[in-house]
C-alpha atoms as a PDB file:
ATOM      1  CA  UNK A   1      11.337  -9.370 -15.004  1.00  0.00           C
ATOM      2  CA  UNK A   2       9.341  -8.064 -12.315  1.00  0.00           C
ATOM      3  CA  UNK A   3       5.706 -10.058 -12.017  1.00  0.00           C
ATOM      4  CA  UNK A   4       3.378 -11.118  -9.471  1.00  0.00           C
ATOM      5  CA  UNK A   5       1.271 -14.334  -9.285  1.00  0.00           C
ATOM      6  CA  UNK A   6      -2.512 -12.974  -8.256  1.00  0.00           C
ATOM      7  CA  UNK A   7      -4.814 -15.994  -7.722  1.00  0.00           C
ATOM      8  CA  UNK A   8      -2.801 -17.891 -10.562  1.00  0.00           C
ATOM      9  CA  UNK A   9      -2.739 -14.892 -12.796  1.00  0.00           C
ATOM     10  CA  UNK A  10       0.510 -13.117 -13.693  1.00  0.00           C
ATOM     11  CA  UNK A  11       0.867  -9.481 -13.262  1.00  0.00           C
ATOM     12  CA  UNK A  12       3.823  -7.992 -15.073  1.00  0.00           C
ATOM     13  CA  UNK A  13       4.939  -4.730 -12.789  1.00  0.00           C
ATOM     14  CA  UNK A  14       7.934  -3.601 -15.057  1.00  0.00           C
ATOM     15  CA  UNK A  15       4.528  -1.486 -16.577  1.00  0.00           C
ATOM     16  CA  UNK A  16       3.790   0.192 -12.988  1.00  0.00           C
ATOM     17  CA  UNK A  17       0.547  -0.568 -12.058  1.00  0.00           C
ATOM     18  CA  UNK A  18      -2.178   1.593  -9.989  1.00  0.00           C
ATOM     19  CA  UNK A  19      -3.556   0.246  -6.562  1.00  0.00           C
ATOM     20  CA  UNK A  20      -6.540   2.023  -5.450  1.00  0.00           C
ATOM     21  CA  UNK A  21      -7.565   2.780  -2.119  1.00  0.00           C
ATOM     22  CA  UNK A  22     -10.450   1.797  -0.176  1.00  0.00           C
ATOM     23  CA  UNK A  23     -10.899   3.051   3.498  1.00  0.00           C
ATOM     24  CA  UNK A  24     -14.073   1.125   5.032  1.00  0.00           C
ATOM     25  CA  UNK A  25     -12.908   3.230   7.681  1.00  0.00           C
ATOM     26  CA  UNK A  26     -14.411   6.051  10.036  1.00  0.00           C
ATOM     27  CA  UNK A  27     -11.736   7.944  10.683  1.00  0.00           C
ATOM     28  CA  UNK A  28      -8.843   7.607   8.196  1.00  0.00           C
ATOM     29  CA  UNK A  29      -6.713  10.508   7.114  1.00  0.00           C
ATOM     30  CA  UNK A  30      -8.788  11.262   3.867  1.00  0.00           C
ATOM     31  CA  UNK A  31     -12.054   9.474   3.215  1.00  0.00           C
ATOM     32  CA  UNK A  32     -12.689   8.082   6.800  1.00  0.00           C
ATOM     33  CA  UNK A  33     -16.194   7.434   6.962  1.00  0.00           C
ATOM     34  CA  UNK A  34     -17.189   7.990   3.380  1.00  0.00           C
ATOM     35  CA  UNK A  35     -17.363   4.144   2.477  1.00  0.00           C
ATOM     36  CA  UNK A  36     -19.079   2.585   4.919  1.00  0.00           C
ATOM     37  CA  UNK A  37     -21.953   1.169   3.279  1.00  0.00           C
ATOM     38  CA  UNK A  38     -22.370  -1.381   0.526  1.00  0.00           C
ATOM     39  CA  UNK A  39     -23.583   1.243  -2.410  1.00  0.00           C
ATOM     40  CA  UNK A  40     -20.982   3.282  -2.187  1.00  0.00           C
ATOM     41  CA  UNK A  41     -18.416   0.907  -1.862  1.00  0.00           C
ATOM     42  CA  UNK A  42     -19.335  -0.519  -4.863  1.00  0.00           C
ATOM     43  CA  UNK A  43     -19.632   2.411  -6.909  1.00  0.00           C
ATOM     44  CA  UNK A  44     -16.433   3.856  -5.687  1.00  0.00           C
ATOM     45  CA  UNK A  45     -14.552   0.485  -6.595  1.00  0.00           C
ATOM     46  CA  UNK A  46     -16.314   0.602 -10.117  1.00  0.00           C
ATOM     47  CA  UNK A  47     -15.153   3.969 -10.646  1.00  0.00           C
ATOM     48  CA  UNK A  48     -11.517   3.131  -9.860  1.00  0.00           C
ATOM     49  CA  UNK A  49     -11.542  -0.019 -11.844  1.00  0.00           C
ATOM     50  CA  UNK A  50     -13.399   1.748 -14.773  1.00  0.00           C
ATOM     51  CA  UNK A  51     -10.616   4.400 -14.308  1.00  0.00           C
ATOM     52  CA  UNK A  52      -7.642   1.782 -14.765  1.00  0.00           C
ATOM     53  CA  UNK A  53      -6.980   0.323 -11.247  1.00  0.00           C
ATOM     54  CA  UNK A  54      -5.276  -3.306 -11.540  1.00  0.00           C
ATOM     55  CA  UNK A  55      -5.433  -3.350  -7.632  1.00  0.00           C
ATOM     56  CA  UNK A  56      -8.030  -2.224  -4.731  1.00  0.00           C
ATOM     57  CA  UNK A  57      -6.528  -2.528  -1.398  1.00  0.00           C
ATOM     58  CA  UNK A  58      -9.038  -3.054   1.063  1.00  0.00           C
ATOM     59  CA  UNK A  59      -8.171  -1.099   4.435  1.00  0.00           C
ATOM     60  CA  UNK A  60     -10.879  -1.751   7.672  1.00  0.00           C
ATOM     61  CA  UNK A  61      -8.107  -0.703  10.478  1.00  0.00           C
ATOM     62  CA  UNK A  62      -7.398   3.244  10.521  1.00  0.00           C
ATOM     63  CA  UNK A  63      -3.291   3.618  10.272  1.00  0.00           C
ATOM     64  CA  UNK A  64      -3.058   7.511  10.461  1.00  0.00           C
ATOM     65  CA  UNK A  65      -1.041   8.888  13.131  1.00  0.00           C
ATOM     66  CA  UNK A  66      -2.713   8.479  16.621  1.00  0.00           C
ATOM     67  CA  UNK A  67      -5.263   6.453  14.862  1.00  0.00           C
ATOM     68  CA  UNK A  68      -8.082   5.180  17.387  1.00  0.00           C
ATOM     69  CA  UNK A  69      -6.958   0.898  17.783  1.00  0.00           C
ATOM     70  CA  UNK A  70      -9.662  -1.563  17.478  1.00  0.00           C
ATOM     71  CA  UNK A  71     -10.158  -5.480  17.851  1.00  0.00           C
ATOM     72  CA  UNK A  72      -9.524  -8.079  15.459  1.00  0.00           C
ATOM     73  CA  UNK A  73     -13.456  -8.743  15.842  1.00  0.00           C
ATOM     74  CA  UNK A  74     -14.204  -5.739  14.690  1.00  0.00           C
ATOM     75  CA  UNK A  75     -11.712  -5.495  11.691  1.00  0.00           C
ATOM     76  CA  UNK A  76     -12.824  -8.999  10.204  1.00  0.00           C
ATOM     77  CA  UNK A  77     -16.851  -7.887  10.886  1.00  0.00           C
ATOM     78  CA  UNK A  78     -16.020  -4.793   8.640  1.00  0.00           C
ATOM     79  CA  UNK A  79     -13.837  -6.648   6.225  1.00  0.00           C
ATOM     80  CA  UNK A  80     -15.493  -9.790   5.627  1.00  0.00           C
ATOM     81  CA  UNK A  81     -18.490  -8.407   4.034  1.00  0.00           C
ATOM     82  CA  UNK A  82     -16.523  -6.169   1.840  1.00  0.00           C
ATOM     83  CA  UNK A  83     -14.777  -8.734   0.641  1.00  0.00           C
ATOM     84  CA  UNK A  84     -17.376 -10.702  -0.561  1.00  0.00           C
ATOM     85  CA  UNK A  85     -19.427  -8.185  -1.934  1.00  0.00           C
ATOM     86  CA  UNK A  86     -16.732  -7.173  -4.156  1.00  0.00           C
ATOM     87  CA  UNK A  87     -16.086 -10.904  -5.355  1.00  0.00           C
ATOM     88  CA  UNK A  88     -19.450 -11.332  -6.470  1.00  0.00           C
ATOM     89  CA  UNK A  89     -20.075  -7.932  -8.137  1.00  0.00           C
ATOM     90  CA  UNK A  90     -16.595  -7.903 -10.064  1.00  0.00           C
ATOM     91  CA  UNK A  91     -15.524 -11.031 -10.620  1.00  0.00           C
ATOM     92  CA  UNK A  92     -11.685 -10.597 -12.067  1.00  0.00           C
ATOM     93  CA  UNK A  93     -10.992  -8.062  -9.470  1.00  0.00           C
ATOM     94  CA  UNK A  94      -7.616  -8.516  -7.177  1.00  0.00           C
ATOM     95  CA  UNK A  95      -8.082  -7.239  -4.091  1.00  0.00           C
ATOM     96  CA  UNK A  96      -5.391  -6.321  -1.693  1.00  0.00           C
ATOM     97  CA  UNK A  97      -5.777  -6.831   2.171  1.00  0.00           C
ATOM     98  CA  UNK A  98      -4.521  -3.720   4.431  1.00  0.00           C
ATOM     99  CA  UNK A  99      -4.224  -5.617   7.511  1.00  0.00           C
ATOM    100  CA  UNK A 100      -1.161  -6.417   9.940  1.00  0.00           C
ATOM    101  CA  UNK A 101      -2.958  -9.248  11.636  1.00  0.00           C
ATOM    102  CA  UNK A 102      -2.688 -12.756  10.424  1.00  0.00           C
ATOM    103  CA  UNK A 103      -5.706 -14.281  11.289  1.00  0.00           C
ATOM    104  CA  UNK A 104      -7.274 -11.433   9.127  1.00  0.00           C
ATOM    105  CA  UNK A 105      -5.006 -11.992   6.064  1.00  0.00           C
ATOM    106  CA  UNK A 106      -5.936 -15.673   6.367  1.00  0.00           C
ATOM    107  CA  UNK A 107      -9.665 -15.069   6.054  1.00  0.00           C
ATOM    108  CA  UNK A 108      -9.813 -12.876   3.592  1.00  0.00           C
ATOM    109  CA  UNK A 109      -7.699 -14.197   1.368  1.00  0.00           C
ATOM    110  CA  UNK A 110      -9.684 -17.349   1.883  1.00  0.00           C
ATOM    111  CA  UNK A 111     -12.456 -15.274   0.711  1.00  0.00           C
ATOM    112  CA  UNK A 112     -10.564 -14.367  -2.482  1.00  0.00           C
ATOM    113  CA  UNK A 113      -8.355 -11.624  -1.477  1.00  0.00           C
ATOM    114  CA  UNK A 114      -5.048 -12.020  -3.572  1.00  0.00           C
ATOM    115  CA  UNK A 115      -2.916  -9.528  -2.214  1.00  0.00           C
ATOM    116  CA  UNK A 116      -1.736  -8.933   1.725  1.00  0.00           C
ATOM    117  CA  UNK A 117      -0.547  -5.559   2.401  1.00  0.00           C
ATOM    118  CA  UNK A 118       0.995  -5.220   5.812  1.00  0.00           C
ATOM    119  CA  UNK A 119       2.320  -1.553   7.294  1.00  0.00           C
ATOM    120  CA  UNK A 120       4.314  -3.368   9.779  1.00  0.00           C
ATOM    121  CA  UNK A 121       6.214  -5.700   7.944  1.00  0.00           C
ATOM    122  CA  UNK A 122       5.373  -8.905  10.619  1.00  0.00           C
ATOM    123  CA  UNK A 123       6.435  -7.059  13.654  1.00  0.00           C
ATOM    124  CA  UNK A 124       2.819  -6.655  15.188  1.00  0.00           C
ATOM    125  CA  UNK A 125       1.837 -10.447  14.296  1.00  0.00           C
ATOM    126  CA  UNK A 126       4.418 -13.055  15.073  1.00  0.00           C
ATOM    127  CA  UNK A 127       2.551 -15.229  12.736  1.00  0.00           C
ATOM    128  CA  UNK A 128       2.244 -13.211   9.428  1.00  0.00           C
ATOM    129  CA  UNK A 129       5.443 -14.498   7.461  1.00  0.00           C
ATOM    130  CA  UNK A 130       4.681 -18.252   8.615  1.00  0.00           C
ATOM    131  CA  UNK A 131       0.936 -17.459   7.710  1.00  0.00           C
ATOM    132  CA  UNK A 132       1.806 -15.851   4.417  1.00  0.00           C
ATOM    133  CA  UNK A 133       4.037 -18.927   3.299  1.00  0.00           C
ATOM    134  CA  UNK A 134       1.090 -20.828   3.952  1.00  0.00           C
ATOM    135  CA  UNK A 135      -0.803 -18.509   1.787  1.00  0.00           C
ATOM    136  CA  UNK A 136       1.080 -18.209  -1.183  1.00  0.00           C
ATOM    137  CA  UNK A 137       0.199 -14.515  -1.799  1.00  0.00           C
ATOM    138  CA  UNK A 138       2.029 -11.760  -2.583  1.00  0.00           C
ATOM    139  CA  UNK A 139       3.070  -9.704   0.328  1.00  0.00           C
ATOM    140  CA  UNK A 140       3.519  -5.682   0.312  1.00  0.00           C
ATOM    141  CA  UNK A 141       5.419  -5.445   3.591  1.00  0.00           C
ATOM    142  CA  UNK A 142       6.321  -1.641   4.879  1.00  0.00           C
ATOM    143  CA  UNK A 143       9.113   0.423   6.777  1.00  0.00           C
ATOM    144  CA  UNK A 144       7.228   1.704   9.799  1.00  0.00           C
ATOM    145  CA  UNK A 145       9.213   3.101  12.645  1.00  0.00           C
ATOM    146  CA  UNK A 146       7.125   2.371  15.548  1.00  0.00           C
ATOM    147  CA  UNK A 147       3.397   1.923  15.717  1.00  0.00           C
ATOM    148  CA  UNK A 148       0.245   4.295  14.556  1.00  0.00           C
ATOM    149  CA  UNK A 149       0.117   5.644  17.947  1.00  0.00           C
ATOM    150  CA  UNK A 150       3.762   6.718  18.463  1.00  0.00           C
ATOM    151  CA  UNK A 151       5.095   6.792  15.027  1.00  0.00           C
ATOM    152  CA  UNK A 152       4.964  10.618  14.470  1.00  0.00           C
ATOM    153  CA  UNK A 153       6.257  11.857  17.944  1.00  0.00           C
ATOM    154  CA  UNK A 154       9.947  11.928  17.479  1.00  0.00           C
ATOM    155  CA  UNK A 155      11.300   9.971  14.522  1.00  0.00           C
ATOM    156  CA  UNK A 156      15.018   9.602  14.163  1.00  0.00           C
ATOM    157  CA  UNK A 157      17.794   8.102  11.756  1.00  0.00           C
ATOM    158  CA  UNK A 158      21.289   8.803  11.150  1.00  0.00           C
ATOM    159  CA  UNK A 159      20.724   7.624   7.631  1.00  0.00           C
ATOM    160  CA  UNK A 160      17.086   6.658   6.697  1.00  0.00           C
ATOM    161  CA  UNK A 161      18.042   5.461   3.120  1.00  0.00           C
ATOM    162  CA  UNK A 162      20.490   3.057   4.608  1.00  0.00           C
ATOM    163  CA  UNK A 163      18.403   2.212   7.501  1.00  0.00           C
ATOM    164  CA  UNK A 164      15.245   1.216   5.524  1.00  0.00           C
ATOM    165  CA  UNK A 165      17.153  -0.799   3.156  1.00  0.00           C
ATOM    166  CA  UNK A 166      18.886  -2.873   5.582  1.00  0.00           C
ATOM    167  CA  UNK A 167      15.683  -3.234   7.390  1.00  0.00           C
ATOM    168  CA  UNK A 168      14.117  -4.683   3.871  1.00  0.00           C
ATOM    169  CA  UNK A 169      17.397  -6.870   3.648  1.00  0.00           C
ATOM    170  CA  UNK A 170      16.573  -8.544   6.689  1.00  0.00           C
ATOM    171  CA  UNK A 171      12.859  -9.147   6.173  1.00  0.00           C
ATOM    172  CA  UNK A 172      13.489 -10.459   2.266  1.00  0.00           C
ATOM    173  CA  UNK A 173      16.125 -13.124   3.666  1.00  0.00           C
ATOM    174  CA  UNK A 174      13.635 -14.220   6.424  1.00  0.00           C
ATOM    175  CA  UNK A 175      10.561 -14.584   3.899  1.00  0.00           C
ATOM    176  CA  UNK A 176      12.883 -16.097   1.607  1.00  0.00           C
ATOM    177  CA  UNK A 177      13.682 -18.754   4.076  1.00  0.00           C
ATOM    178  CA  UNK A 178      10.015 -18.877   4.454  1.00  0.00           C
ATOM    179  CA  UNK A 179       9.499 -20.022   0.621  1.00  0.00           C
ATOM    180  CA  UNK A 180       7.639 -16.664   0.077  1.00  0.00           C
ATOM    181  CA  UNK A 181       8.068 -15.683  -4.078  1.00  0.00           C
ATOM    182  CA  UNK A 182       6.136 -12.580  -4.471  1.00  0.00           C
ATOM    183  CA  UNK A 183       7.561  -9.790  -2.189  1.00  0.00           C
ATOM    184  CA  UNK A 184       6.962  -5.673  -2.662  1.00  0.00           C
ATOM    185  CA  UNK A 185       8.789  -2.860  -0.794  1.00  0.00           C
ATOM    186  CA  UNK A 186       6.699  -0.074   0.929  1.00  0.00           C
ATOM    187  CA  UNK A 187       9.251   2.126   2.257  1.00  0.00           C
ATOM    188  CA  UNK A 188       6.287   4.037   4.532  1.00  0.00           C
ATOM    189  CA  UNK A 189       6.327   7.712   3.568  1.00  0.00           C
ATOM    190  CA  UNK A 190       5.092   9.204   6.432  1.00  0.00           C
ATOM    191  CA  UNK A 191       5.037   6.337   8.921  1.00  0.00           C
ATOM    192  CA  UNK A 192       7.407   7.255  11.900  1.00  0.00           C
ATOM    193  CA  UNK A 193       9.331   9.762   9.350  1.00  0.00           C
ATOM    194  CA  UNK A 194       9.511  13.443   9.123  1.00  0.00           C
ATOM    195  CA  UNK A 195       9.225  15.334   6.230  1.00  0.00           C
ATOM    196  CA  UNK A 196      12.931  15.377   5.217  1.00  0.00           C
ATOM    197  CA  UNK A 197      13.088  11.718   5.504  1.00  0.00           C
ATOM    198  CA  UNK A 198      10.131  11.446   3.165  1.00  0.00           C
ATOM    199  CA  UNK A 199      11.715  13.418   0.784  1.00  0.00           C
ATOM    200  CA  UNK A 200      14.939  12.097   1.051  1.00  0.00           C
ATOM    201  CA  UNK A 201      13.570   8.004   0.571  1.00  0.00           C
ATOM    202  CA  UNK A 202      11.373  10.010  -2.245  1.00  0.00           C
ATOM    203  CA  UNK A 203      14.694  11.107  -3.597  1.00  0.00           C
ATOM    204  CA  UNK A 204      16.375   7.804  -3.563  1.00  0.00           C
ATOM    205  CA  UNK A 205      13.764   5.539  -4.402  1.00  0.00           C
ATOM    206  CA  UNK A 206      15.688   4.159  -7.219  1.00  0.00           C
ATOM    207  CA  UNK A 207      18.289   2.477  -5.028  1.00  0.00           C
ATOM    208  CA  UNK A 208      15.456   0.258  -3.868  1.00  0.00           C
ATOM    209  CA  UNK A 209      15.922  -1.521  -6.918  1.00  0.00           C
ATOM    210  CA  UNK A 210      18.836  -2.891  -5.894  1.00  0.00           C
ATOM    211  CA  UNK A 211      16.161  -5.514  -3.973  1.00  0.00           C
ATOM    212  CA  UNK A 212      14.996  -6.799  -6.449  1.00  0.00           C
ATOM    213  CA  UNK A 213      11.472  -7.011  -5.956  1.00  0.00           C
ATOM    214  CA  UNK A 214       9.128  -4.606  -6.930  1.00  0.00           C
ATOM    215  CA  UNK A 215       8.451  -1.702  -5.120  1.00  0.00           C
ATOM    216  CA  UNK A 216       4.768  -0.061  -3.796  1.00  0.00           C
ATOM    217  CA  UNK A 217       4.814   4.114  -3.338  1.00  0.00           C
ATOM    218  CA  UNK A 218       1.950   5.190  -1.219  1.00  0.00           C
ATOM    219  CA  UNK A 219       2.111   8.788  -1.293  1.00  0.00           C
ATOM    220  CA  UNK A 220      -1.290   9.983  -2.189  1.00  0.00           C
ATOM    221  CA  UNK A 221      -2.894  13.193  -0.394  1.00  0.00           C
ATOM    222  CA  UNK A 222      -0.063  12.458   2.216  1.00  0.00           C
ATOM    223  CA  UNK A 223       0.788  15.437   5.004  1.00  0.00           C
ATOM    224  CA  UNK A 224       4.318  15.268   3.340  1.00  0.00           C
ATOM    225  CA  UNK A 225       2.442  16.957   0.178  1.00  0.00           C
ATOM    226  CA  UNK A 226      -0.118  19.368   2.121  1.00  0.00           C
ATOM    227  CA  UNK A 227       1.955  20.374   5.072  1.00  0.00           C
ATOM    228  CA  UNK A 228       4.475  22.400   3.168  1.00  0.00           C
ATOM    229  CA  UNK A 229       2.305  23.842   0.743  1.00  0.00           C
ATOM    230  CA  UNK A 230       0.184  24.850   3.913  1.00  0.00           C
ATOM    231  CA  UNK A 231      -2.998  23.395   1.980  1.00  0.00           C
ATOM    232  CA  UNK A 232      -5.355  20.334   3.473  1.00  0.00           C
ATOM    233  CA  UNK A 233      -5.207  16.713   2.272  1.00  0.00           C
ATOM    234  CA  UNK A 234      -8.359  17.630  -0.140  1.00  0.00           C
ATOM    235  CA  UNK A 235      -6.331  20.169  -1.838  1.00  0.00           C
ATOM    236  CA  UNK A 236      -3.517  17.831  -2.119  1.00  0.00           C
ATOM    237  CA  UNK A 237      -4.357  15.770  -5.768  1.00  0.00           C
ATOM    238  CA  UNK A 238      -1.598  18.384  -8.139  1.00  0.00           C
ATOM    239  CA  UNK A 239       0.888  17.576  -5.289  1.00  0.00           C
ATOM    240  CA  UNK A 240      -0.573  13.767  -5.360  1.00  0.00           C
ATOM    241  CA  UNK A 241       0.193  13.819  -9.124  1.00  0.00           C
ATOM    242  CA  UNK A 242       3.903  15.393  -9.284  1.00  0.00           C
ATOM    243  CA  UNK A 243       5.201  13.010  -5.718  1.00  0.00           C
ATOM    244  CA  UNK A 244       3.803  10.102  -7.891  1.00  0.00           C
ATOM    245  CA  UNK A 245       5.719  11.250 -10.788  1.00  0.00           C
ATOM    246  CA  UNK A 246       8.650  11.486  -9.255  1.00  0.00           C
ATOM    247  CA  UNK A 247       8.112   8.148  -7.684  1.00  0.00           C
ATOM    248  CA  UNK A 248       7.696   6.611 -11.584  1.00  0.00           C
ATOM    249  CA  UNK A 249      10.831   8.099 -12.526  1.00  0.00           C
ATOM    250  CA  UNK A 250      12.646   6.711  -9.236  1.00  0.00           C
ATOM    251  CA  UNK A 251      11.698   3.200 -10.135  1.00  0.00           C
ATOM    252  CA  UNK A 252       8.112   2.742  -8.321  1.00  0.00           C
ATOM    253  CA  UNK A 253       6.361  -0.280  -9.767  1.00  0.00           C
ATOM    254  CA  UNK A 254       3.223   0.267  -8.230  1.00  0.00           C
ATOM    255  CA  UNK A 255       1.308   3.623  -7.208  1.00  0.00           C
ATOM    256  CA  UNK A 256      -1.181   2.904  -4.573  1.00  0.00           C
ATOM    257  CA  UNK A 257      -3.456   6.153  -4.410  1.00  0.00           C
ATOM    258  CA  UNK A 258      -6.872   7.484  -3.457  1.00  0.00           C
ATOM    259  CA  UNK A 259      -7.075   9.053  -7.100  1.00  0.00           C
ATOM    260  CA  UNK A 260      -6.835   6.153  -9.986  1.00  0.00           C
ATOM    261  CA  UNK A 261      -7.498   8.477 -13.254  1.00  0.00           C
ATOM    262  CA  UNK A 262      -4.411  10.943 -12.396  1.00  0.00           C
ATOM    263  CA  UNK A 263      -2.303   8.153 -11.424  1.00  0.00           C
ATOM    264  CA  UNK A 264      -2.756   5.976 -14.235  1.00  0.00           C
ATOM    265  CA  UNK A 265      -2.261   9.203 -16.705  1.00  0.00           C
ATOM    266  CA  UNK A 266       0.944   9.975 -15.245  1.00  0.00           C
ATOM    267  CA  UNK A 267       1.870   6.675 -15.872  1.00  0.00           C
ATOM    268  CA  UNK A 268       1.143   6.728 -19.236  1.00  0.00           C
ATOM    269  CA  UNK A 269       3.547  10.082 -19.538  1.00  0.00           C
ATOM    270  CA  UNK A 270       6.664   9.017 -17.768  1.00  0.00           C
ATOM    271  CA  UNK A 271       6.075   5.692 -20.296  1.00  0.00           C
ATOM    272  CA  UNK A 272       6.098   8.067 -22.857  1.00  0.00           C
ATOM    273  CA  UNK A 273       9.320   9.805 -21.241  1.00  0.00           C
ATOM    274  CA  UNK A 274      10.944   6.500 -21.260  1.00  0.00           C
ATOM    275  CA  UNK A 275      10.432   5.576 -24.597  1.00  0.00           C
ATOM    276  CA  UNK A 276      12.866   8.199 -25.845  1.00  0.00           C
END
């Protein structure tokens, strides 16, 4: 039985479940700079709600490869008013926090944030597991070799597969410790990984399982999908749609994805699939 506790509600993930994106970004790989103000926040998270999301993960700190850094100021003083505009218009929504900073986590799940989602797994915050026992939240915690700014220079493995699993090993044993309960994998397509290593953790996503906890693909409109098809990430959604396919079959319990109606219909196929 695979379920998360969100704010004191259960949410059963053995039916995968669709976390929508929102970039209150500038500059992020896909939709940098188109939700920056209130209205169309709002109507984009409507839409994607309307369209099926359970989640919306809330991202205010660009990750993309050679992404520009900025200050914890800066992150909360785009965050914090997202937040709570999005409380108050939709009331039963569960918002997850894309942030690797503690202090941030802390605030806005103080705010009513239910979910952190952190691409570095603790290891650029000290304090995030301690801070998210405190908490109580579930915690999406990602395979990231290196930072945003080096990631994509030169990434190696001898096995990636085996690597990022006993890299997730490690981290569920020290949350555990912790008294954390609700833990997903992200294995990080695309973070510090080349293209064969995407497709190869693509591939074997199904031994991930072997966790036990729940596991998060975040493939959508990805350069793993454009590069080879030598199209741009806005051409990307048919490539979106088959990667998060694949991920279904391979065991994904959650598809987090810039495009909720496609996701949550391919969902509703491979449910058909498994039916028989």
């Amino acid at each position: 039985m695979k379920s998360i506790n969100c704010n004191g509600k259960l949410i059963d993930l053995n039916q995968p479940k669709v976390m929508g994106i929102l970039n209150i970004t500038p500059d992020s790989f896909f939709d940098g700079g188109k939700y920056t103000n209130e209205k169309a926040i709002l109507s984009q998270v409507e839409k994607m709600l309307t369209n099926g999301a359970t989640f919306i993960d809330v991202g205010a700190y660009s990750s993309r490869p050679g992404a520009k850094h900025i200050s914890e100021k800066e992150e909360l003083k785009r965050i914090l008013p997202t937040i709570k505009s999005l409380i108050k218009e939709f009331q039963q929504i569960k918002i997850s926090v894309d942030t690797f900073r503690s202090n941030v986590a802390k605030q806005t799940i103080l705010e009513g944030a239910s979910i952190v989602n952190d691409i570095s797994a603790g290891e650029m915050d000290n304090n995030m597991f301690s801070t998210i026992a405190q908490l109580q939240v579930p915690y999406i915690f990602m395979h990231m070799q290196g930072n945003p700014e080096n990631m994509q220079l030169n990434p190696t493995y001898t096995n990636v597969t085996k690597e990022v699993l006993q890299y997730f090993s490690k981290k569920i044993t020290q949350l555990r410790k912790l008294g954390v309960n609700d833990l997903i994998s992200d294995v990080g397509f695309g973070f510090g990984k080349t293209i064969n290593h995407n497709y190869e953790l693509l591939n074997n996503l199904k031994l991930f399982k072997n966790l036990e906890i729940p596991t998060l693909a975040g493939i959508s409109r990805k350069s793993m999908l454009y590069k080879p098809l030598n199209i741009s990430a806005n051409e990307a959604l048919n490539a979106t749609t088959t990667a998060n396919t694949i991920a279904l079959l391979n065991g994904a319990n959650i598809l987090r994805v810039h495009d909720v109606k496609e996701a949550v219909e391919a969902i509703k196929i491979v449910e058909l699939l498994n039916k028989h």
